[in-house]
PDB file of N, CA and C in Angstrom:
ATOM      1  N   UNK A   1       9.982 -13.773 -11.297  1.00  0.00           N
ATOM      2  CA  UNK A   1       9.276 -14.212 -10.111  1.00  0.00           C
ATOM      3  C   UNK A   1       9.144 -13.020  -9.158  1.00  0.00           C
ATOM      4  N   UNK A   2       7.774 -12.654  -8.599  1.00  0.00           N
ATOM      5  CA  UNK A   2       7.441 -11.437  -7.707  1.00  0.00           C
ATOM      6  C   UNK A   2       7.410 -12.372  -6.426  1.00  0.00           C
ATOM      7  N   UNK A   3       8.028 -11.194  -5.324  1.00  0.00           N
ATOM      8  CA  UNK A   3       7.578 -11.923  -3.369  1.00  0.00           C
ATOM      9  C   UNK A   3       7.205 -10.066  -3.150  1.00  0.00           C
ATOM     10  N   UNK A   4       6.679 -10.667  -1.999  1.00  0.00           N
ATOM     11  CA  UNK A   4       6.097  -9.362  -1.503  1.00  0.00           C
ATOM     12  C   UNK A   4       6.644  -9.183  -0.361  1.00  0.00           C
ATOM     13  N   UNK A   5       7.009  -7.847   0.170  1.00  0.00           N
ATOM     14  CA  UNK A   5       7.563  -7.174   1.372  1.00  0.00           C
ATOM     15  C   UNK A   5       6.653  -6.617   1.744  1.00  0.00           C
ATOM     16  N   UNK A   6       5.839  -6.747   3.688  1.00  0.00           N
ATOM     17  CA  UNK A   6       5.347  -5.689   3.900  1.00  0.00           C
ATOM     18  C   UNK A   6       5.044  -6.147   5.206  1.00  0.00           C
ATOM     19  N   UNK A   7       4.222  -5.452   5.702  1.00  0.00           N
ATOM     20  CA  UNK A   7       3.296  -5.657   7.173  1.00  0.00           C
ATOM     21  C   UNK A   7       2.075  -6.180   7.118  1.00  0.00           C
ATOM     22  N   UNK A   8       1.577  -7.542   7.869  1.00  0.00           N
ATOM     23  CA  UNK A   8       0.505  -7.917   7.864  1.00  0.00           C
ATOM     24  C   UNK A   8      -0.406  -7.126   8.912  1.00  0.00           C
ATOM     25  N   UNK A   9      -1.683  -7.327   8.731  1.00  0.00           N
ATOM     26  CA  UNK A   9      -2.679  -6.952   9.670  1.00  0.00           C
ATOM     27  C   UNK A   9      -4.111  -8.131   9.225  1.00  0.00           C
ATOM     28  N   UNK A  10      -4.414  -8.312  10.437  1.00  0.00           N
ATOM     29  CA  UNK A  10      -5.517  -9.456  10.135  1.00  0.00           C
ATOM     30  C   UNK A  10      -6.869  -8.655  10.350  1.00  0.00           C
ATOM     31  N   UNK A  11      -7.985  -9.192   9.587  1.00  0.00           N
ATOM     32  CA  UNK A  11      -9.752  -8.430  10.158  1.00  0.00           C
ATOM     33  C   UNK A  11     -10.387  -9.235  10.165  1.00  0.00           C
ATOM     34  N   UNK A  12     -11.076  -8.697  11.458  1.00  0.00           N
ATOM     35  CA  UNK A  12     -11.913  -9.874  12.374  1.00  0.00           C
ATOM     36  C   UNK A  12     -12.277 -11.054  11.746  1.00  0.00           C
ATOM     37  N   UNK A  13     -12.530 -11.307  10.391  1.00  0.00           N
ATOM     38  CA  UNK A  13     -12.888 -13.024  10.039  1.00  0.00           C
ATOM     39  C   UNK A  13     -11.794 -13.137   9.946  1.00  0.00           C
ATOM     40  N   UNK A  14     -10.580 -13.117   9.780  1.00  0.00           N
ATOM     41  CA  UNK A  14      -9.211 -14.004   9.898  1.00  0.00           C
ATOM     42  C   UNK A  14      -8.463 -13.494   8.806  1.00  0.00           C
ATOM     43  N   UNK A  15      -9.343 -12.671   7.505  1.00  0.00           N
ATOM     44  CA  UNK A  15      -8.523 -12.659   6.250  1.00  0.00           C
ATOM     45  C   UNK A  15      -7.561 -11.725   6.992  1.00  0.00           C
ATOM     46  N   UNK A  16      -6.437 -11.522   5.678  1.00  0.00           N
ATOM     47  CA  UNK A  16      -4.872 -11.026   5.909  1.00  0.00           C
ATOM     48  C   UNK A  16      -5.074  -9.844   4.881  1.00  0.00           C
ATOM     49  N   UNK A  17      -4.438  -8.805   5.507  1.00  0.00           N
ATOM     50  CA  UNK A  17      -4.102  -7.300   4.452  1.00  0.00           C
ATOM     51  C   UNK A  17      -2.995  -7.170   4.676  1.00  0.00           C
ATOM     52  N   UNK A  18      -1.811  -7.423   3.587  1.00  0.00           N
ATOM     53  CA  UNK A  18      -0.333  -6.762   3.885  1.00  0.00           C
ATOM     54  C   UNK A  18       0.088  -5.336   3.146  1.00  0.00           C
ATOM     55  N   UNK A  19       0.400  -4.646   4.034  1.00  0.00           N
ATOM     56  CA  UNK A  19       0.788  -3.331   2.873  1.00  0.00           C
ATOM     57  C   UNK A  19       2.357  -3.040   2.746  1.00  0.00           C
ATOM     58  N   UNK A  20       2.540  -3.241   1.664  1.00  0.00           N
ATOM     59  CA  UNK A  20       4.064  -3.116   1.162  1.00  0.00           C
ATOM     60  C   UNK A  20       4.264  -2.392  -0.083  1.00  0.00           C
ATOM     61  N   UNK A  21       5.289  -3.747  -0.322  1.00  0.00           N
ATOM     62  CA  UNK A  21       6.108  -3.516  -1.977  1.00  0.00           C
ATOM     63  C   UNK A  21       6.010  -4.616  -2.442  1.00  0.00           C
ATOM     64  N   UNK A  22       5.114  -4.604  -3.700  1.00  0.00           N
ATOM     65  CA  UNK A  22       6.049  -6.311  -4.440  1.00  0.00           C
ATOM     66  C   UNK A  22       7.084  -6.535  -5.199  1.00  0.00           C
ATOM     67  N   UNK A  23       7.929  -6.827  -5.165  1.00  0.00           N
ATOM     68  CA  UNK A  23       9.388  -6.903  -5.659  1.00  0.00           C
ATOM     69  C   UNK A  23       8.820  -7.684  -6.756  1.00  0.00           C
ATOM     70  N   UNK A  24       9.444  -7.223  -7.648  1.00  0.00           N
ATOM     71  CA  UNK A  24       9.692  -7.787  -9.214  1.00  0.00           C
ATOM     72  C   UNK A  24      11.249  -7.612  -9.633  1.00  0.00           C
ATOM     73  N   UNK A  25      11.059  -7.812 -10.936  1.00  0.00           N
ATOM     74  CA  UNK A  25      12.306  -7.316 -11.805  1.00  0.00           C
ATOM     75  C   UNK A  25      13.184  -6.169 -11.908  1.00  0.00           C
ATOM     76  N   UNK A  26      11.589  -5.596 -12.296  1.00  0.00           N
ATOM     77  CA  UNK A  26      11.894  -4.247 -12.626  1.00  0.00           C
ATOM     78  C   UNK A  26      12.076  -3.406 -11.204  1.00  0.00           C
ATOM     79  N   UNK A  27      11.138  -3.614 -10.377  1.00  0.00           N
ATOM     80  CA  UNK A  27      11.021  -3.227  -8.824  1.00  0.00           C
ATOM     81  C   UNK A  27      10.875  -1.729  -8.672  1.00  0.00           C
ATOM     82  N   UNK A  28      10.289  -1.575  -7.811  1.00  0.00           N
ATOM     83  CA  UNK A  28       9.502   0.019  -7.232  1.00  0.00           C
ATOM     84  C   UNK A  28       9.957  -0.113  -6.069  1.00  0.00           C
ATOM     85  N   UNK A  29      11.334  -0.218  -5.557  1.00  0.00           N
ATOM     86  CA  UNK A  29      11.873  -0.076  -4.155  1.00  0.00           C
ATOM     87  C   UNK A  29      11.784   1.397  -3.175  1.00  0.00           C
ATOM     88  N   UNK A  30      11.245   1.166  -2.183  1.00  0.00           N
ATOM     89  CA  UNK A  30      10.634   1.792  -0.907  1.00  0.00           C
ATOM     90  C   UNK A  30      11.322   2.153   0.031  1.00  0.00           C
ATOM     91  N   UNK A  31      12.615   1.489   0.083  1.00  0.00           N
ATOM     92  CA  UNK A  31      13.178   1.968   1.207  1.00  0.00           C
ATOM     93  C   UNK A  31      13.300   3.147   1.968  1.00  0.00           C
ATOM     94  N   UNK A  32      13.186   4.195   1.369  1.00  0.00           N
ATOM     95  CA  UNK A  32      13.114   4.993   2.060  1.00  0.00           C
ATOM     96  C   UNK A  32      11.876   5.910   2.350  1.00  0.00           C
ATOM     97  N   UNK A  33      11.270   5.070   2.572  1.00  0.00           N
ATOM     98  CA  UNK A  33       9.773   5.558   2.914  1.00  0.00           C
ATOM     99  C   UNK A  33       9.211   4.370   4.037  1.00  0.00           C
ATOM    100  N   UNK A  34       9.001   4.966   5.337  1.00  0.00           N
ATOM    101  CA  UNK A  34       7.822   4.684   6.147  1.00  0.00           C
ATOM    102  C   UNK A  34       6.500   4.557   6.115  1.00  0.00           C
ATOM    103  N   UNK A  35       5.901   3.483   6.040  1.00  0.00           N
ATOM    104  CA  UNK A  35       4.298   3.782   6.321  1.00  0.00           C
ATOM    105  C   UNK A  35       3.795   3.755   7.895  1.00  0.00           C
ATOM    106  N   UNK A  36       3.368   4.620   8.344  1.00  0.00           N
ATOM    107  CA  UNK A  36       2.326   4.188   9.431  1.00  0.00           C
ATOM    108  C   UNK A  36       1.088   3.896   9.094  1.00  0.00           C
ATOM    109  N   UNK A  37       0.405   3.217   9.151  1.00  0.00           N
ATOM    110  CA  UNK A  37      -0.524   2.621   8.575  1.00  0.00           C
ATOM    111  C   UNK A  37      -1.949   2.409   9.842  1.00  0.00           C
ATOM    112  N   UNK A  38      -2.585   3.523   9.574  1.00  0.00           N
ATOM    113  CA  UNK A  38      -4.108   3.488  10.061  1.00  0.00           C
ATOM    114  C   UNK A  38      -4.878   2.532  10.234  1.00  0.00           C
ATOM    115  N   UNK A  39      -4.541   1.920  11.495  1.00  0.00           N
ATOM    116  CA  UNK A  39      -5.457   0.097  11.404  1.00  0.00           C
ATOM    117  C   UNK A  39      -7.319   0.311  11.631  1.00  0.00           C
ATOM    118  N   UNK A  40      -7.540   1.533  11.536  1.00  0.00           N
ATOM    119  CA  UNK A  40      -8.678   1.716  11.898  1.00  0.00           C
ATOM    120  C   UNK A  40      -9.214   1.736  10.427  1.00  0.00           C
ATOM    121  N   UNK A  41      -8.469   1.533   9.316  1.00  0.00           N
ATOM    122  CA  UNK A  41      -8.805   1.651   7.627  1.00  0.00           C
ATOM    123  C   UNK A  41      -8.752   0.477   7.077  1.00  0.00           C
ATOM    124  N   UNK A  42      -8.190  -0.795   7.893  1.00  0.00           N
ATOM    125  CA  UNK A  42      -7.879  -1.909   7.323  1.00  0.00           C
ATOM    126  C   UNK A  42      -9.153  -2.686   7.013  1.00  0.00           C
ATOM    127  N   UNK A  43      -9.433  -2.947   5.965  1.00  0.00           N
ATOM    128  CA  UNK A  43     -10.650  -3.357   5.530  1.00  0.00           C
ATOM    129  C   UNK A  43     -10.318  -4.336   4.215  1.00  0.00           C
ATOM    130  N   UNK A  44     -11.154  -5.753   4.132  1.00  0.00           N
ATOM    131  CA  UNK A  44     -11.350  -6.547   3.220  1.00  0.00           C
ATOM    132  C   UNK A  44     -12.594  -6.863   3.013  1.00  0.00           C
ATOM    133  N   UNK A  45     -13.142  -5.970   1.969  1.00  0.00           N
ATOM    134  CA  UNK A  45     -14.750  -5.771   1.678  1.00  0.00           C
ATOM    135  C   UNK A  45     -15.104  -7.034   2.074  1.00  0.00           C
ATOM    136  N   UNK A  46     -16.493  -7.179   2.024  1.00  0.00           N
ATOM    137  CA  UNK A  46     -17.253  -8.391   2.238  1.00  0.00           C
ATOM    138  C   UNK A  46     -17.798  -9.077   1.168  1.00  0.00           C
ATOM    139  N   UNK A  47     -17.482  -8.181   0.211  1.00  0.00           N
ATOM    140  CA  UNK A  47     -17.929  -8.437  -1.451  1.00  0.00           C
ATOM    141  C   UNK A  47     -17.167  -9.250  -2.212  1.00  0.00           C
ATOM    142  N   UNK A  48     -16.034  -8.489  -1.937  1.00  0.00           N
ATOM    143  CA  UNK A  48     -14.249  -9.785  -2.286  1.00  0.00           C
ATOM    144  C   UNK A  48     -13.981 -10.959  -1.415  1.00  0.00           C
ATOM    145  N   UNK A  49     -14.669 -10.936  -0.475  1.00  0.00           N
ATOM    146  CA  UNK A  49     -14.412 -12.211   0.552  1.00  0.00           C
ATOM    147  C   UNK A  49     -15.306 -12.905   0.039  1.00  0.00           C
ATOM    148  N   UNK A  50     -16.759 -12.827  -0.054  1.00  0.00           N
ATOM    149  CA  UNK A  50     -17.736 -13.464  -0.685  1.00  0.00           C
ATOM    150  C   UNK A  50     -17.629 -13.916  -2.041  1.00  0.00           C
ATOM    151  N   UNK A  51     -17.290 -13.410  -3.013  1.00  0.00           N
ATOM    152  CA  UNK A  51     -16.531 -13.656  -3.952  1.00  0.00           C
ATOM    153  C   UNK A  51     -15.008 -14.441  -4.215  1.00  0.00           C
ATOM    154  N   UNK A  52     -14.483 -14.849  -3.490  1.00  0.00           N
ATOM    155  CA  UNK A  52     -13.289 -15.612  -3.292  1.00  0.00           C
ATOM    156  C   UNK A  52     -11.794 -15.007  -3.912  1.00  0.00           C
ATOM    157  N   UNK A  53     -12.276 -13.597  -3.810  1.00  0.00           N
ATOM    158  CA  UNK A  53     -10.975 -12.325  -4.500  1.00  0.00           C
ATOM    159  C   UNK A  53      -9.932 -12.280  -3.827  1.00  0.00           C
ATOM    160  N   UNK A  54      -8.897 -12.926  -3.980  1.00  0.00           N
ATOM    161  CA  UNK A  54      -7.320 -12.295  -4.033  1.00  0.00           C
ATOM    162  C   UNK A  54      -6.239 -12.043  -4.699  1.00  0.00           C
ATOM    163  N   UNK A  55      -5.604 -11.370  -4.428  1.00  0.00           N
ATOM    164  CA  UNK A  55      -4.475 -10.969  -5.120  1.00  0.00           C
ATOM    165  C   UNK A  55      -3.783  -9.541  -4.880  1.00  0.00           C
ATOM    166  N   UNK A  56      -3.355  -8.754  -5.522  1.00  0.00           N
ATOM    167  CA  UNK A  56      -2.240  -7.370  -4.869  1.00  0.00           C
ATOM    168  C   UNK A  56      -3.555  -6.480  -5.600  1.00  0.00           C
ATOM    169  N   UNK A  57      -3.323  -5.091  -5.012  1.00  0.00           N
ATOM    170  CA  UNK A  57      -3.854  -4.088  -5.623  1.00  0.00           C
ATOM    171  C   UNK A  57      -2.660  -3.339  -5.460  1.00  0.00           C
ATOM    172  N   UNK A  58      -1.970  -2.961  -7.072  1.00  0.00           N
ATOM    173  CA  UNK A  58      -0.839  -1.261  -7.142  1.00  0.00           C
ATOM    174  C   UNK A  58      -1.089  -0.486  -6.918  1.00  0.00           C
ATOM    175  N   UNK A  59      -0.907   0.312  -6.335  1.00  0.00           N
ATOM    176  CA  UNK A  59      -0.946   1.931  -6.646  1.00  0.00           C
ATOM    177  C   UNK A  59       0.110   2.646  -6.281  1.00  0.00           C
ATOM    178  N   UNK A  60       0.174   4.307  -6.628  1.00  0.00           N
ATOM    179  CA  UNK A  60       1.494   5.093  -6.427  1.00  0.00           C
ATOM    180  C   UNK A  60       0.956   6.489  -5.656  1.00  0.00           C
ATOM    181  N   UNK A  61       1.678   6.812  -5.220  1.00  0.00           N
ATOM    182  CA  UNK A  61       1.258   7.726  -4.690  1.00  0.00           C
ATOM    183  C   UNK A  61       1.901   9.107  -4.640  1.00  0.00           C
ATOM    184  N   UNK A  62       2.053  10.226  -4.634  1.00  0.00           N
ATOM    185  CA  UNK A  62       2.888  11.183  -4.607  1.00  0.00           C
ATOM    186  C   UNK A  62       2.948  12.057  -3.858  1.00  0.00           C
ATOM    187  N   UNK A  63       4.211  12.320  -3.052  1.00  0.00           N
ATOM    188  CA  UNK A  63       4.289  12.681  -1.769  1.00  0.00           C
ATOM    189  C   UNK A  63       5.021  13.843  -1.683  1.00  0.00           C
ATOM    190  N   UNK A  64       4.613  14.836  -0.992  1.00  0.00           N
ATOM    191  CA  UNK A  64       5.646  16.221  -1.121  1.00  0.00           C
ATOM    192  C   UNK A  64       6.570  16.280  -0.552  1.00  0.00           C
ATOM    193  N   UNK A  65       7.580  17.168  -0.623  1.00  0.00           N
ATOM    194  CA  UNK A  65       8.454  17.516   0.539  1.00  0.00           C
ATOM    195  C   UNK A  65       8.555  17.233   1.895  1.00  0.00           C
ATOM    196  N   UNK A  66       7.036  18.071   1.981  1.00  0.00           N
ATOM    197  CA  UNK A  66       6.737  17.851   3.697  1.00  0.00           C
ATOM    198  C   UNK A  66       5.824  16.659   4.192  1.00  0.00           C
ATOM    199  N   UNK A  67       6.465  15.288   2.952  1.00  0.00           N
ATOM    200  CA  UNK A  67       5.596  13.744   3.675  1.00  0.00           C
ATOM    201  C   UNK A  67       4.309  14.115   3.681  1.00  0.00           C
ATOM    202  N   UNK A  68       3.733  14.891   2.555  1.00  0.00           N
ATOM    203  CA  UNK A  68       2.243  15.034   2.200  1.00  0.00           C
ATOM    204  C   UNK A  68       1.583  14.340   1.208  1.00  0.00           C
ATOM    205  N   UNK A  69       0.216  13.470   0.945  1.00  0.00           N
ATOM    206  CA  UNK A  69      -0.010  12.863  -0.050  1.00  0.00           C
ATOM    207  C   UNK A  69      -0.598  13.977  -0.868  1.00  0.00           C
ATOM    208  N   UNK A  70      -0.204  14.255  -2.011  1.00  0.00           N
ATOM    209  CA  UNK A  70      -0.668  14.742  -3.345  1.00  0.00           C
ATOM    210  C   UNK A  70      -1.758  14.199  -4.128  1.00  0.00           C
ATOM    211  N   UNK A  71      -0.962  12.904  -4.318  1.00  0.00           N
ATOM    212  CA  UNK A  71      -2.084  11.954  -5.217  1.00  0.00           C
ATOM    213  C   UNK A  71      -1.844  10.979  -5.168  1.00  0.00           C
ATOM    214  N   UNK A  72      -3.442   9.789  -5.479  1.00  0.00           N
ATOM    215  CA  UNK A  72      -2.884   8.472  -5.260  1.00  0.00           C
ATOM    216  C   UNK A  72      -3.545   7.954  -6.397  1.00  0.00           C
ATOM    217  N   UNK A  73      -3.140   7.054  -6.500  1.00  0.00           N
ATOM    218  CA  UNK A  73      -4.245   6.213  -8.086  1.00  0.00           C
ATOM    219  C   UNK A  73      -3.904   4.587  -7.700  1.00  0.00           C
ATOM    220  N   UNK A  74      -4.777   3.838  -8.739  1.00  0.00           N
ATOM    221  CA  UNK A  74      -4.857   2.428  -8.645  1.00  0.00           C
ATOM    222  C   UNK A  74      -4.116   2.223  -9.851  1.00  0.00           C
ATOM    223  N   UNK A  75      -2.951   1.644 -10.313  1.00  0.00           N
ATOM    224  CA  UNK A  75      -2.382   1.389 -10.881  1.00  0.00           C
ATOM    225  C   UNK A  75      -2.919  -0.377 -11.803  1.00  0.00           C
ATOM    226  N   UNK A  76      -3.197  -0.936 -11.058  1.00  0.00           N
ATOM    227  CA  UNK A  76      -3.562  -2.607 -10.932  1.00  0.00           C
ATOM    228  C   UNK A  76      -4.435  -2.878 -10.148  1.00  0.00           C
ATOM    229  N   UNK A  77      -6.068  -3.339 -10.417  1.00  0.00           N
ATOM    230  CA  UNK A  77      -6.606  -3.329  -9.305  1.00  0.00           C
ATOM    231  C   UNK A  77      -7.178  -4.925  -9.455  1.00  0.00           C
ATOM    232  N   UNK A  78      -7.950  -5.458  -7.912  1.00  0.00           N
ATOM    233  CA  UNK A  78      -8.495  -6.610  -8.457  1.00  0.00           C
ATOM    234  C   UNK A  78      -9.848  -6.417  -8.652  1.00  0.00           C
ATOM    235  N   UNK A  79     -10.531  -5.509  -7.816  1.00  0.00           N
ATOM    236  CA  UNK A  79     -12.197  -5.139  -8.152  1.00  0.00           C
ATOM    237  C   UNK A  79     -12.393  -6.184  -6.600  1.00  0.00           C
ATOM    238  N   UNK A  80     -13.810  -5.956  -6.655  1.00  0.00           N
ATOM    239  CA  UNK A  80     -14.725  -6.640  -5.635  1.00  0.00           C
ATOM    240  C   UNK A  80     -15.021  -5.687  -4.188  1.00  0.00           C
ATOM    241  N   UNK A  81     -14.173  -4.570  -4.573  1.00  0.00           N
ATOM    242  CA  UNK A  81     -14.050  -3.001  -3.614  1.00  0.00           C
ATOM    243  C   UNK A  81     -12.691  -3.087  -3.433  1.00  0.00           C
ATOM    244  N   UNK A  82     -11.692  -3.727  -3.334  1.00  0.00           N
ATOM    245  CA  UNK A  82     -10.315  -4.022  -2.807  1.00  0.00           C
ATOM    246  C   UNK A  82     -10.045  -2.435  -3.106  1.00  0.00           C
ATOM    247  N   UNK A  83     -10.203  -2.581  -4.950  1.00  0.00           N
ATOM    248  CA  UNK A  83      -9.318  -1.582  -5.115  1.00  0.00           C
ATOM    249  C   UNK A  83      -9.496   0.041  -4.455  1.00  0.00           C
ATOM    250  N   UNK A  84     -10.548  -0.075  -3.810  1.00  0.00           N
ATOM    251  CA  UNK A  84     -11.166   1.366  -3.252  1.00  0.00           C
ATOM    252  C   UNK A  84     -11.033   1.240  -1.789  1.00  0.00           C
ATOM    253  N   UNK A  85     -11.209   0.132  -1.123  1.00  0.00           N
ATOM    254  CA  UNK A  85     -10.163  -0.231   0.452  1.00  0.00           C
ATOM    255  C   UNK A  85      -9.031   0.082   0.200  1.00  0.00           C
ATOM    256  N   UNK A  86      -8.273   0.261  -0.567  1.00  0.00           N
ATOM    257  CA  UNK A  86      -6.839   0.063  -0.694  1.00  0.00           C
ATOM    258  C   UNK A  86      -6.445   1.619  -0.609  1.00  0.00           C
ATOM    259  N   UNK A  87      -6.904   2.216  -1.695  1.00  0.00           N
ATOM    260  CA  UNK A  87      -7.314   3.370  -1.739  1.00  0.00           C
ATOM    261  C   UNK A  87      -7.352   4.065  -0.530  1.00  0.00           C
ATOM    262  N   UNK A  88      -8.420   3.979   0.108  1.00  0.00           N
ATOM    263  CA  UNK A  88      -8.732   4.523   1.218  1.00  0.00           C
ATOM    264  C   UNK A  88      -8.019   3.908   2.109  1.00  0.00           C
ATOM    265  N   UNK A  89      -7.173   2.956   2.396  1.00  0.00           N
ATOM    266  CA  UNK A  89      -6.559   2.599   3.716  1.00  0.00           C
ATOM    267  C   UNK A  89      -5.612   3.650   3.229  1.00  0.00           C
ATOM    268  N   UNK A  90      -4.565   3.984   2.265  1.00  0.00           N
ATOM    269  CA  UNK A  90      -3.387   4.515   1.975  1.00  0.00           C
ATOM    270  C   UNK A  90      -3.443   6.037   2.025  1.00  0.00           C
ATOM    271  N   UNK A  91      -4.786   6.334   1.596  1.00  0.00           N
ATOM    272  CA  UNK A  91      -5.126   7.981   2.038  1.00  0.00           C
ATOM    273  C   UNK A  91      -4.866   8.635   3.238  1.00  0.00           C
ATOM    274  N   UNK A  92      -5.539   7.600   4.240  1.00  0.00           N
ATOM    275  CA  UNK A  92      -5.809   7.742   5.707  1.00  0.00           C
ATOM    276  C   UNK A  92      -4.258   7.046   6.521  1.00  0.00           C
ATOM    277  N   UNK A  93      -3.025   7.167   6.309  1.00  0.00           N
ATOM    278  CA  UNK A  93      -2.324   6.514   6.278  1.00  0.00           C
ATOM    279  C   UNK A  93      -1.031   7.665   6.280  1.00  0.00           C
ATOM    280  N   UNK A  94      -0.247   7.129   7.454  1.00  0.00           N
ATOM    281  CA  UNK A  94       1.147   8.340   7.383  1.00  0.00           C
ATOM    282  C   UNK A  94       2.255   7.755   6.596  1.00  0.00           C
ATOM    283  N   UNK A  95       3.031   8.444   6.050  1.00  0.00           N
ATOM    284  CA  UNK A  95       4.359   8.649   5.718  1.00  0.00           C
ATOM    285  C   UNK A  95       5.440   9.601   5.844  1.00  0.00           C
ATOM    286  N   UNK A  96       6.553   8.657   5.934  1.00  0.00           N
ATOM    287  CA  UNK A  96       8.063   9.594   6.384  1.00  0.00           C
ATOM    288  C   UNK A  96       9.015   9.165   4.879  1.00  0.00           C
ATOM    289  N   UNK A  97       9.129  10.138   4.442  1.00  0.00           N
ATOM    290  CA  UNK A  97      10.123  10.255   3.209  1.00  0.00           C
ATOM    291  C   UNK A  97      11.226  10.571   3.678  1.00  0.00           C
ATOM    292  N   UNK A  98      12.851   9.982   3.698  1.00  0.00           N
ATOM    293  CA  UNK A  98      13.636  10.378   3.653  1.00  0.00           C
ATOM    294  C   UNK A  98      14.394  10.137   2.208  1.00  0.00           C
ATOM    295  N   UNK A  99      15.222  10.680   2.146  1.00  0.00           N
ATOM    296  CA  UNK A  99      16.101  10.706   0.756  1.00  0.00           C
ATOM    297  C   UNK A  99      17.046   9.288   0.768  1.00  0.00           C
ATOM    298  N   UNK A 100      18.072   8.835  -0.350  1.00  0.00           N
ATOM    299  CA  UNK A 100      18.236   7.551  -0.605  1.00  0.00           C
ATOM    300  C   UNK A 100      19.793   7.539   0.328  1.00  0.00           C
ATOM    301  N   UNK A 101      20.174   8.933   0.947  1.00  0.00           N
ATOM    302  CA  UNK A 101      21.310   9.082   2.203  1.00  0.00           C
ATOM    303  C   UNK A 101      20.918   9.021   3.123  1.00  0.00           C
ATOM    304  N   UNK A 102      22.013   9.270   3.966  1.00  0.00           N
ATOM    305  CA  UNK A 102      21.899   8.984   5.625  1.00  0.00           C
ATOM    306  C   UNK A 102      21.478  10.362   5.971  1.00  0.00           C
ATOM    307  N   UNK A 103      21.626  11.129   5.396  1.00  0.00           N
ATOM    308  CA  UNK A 103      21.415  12.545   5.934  1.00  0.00           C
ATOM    309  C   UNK A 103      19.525  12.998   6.400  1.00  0.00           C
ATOM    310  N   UNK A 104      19.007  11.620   6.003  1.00  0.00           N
ATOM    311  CA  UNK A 104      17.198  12.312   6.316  1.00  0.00           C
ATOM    312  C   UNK A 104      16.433  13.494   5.714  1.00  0.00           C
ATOM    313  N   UNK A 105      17.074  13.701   4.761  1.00  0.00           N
ATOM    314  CA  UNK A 105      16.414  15.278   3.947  1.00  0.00           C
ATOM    315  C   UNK A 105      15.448  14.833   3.314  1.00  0.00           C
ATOM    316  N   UNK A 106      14.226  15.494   3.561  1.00  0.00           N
ATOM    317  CA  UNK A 106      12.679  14.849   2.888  1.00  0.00           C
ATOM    318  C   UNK A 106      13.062  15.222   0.998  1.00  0.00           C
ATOM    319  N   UNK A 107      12.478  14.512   0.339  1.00  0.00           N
ATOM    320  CA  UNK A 107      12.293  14.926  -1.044  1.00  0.00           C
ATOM    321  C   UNK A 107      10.994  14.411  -1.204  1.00  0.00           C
ATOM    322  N   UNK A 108      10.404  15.206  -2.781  1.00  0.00           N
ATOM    323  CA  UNK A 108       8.928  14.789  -3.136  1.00  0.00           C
ATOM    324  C   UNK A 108       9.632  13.931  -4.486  1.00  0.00           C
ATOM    325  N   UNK A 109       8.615  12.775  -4.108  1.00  0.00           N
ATOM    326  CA  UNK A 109       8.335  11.564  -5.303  1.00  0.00           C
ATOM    327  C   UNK A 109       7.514  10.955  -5.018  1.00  0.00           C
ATOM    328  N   UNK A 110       7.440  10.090  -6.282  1.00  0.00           N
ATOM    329  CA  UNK A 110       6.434   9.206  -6.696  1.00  0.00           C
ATOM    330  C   UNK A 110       6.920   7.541  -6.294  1.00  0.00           C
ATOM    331  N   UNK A 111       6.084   7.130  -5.041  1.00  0.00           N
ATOM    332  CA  UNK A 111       5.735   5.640  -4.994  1.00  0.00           C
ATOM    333  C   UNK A 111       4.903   4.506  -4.994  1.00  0.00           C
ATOM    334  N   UNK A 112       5.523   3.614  -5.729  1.00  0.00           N
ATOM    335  CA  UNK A 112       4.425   2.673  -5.744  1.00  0.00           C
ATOM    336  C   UNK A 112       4.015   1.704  -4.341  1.00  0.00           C
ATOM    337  N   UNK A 113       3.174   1.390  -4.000  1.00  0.00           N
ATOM    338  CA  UNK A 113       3.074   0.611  -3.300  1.00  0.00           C
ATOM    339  C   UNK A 113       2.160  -0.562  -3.314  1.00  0.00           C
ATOM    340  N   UNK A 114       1.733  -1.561  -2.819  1.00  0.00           N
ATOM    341  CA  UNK A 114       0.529  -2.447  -2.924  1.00  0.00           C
ATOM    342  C   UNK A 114       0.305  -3.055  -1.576  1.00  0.00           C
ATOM    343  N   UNK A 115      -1.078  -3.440  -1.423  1.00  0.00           N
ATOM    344  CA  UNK A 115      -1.779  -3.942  -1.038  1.00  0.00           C
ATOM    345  C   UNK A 115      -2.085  -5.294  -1.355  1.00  0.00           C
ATOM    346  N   UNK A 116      -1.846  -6.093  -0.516  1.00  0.00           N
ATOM    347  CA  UNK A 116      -2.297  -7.650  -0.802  1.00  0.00           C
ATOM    348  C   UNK A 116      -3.655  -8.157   0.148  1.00  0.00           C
ATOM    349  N   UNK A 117      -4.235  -8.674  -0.747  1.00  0.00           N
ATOM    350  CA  UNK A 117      -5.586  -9.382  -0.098  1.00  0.00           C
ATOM    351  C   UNK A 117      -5.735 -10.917  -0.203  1.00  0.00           C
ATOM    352  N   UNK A 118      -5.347 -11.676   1.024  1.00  0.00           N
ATOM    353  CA  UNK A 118      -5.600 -12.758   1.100  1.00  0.00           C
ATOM    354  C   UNK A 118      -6.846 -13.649   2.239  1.00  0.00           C
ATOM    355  N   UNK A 119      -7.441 -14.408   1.481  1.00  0.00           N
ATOM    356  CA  UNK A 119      -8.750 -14.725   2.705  1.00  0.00           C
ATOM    357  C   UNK A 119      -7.775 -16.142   3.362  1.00  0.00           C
TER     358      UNK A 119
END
């Protein structure tokens, strides 16, 4: 059974964008990563709303040392543009990497994160 962890943000027709983690089994845990999250990117095409599209879009992203994005990809997408909103909200989008101690020392890795689209 998957639940999802994250931050909602609503756009102007009412639908919901949460950007998190979805916890599974196996799990892609985040903790130590911040998003600030660019509300000026939050977008739920009009194509997927019109279409009655929801569900998570994956992706991972890879982050340097200095909390830089490297690369991002769609891991799981749903289509209808989500997966390219998603995309682009997470591009345009800050992060703070600290390490899995108390000590705050940045390291570079690879995380997953998702995007949920609900109307």
């Amino acid at each position: 059974m998957a639940s999802f962890k994250g931050t909602e943000f609503y756009t102007e027709s009412g639908s919901k964008v949460v950007v998190g983690e979805l916890l599974t089994e196996q799990g892609f845990p985040v903790d130590h990563i911040e998003i600030k999250v660019n509300k000026e990117f939050i977008n739920y095409p009009q194509v997927a709303q019109r279409a009655r599209i929801e569900g998570v879009v994956r992706l991972y992203i890879d982050i340097s040392e200095q909390s830089k994005i490297e690369k991002t990809r769609v891991t799981r997408g749903i289509g209808g543009g989500c997966d390219e909103a998603a995309l682009n909200l997470i591009r345009n989008s800050e992060f703070i990497v600290t390490s899995n101690n108390n000590n705050k020392t940045t390291v570079s890795e690879r995380y997953y994160i998702s995007v949920l689209y609900v109307l």
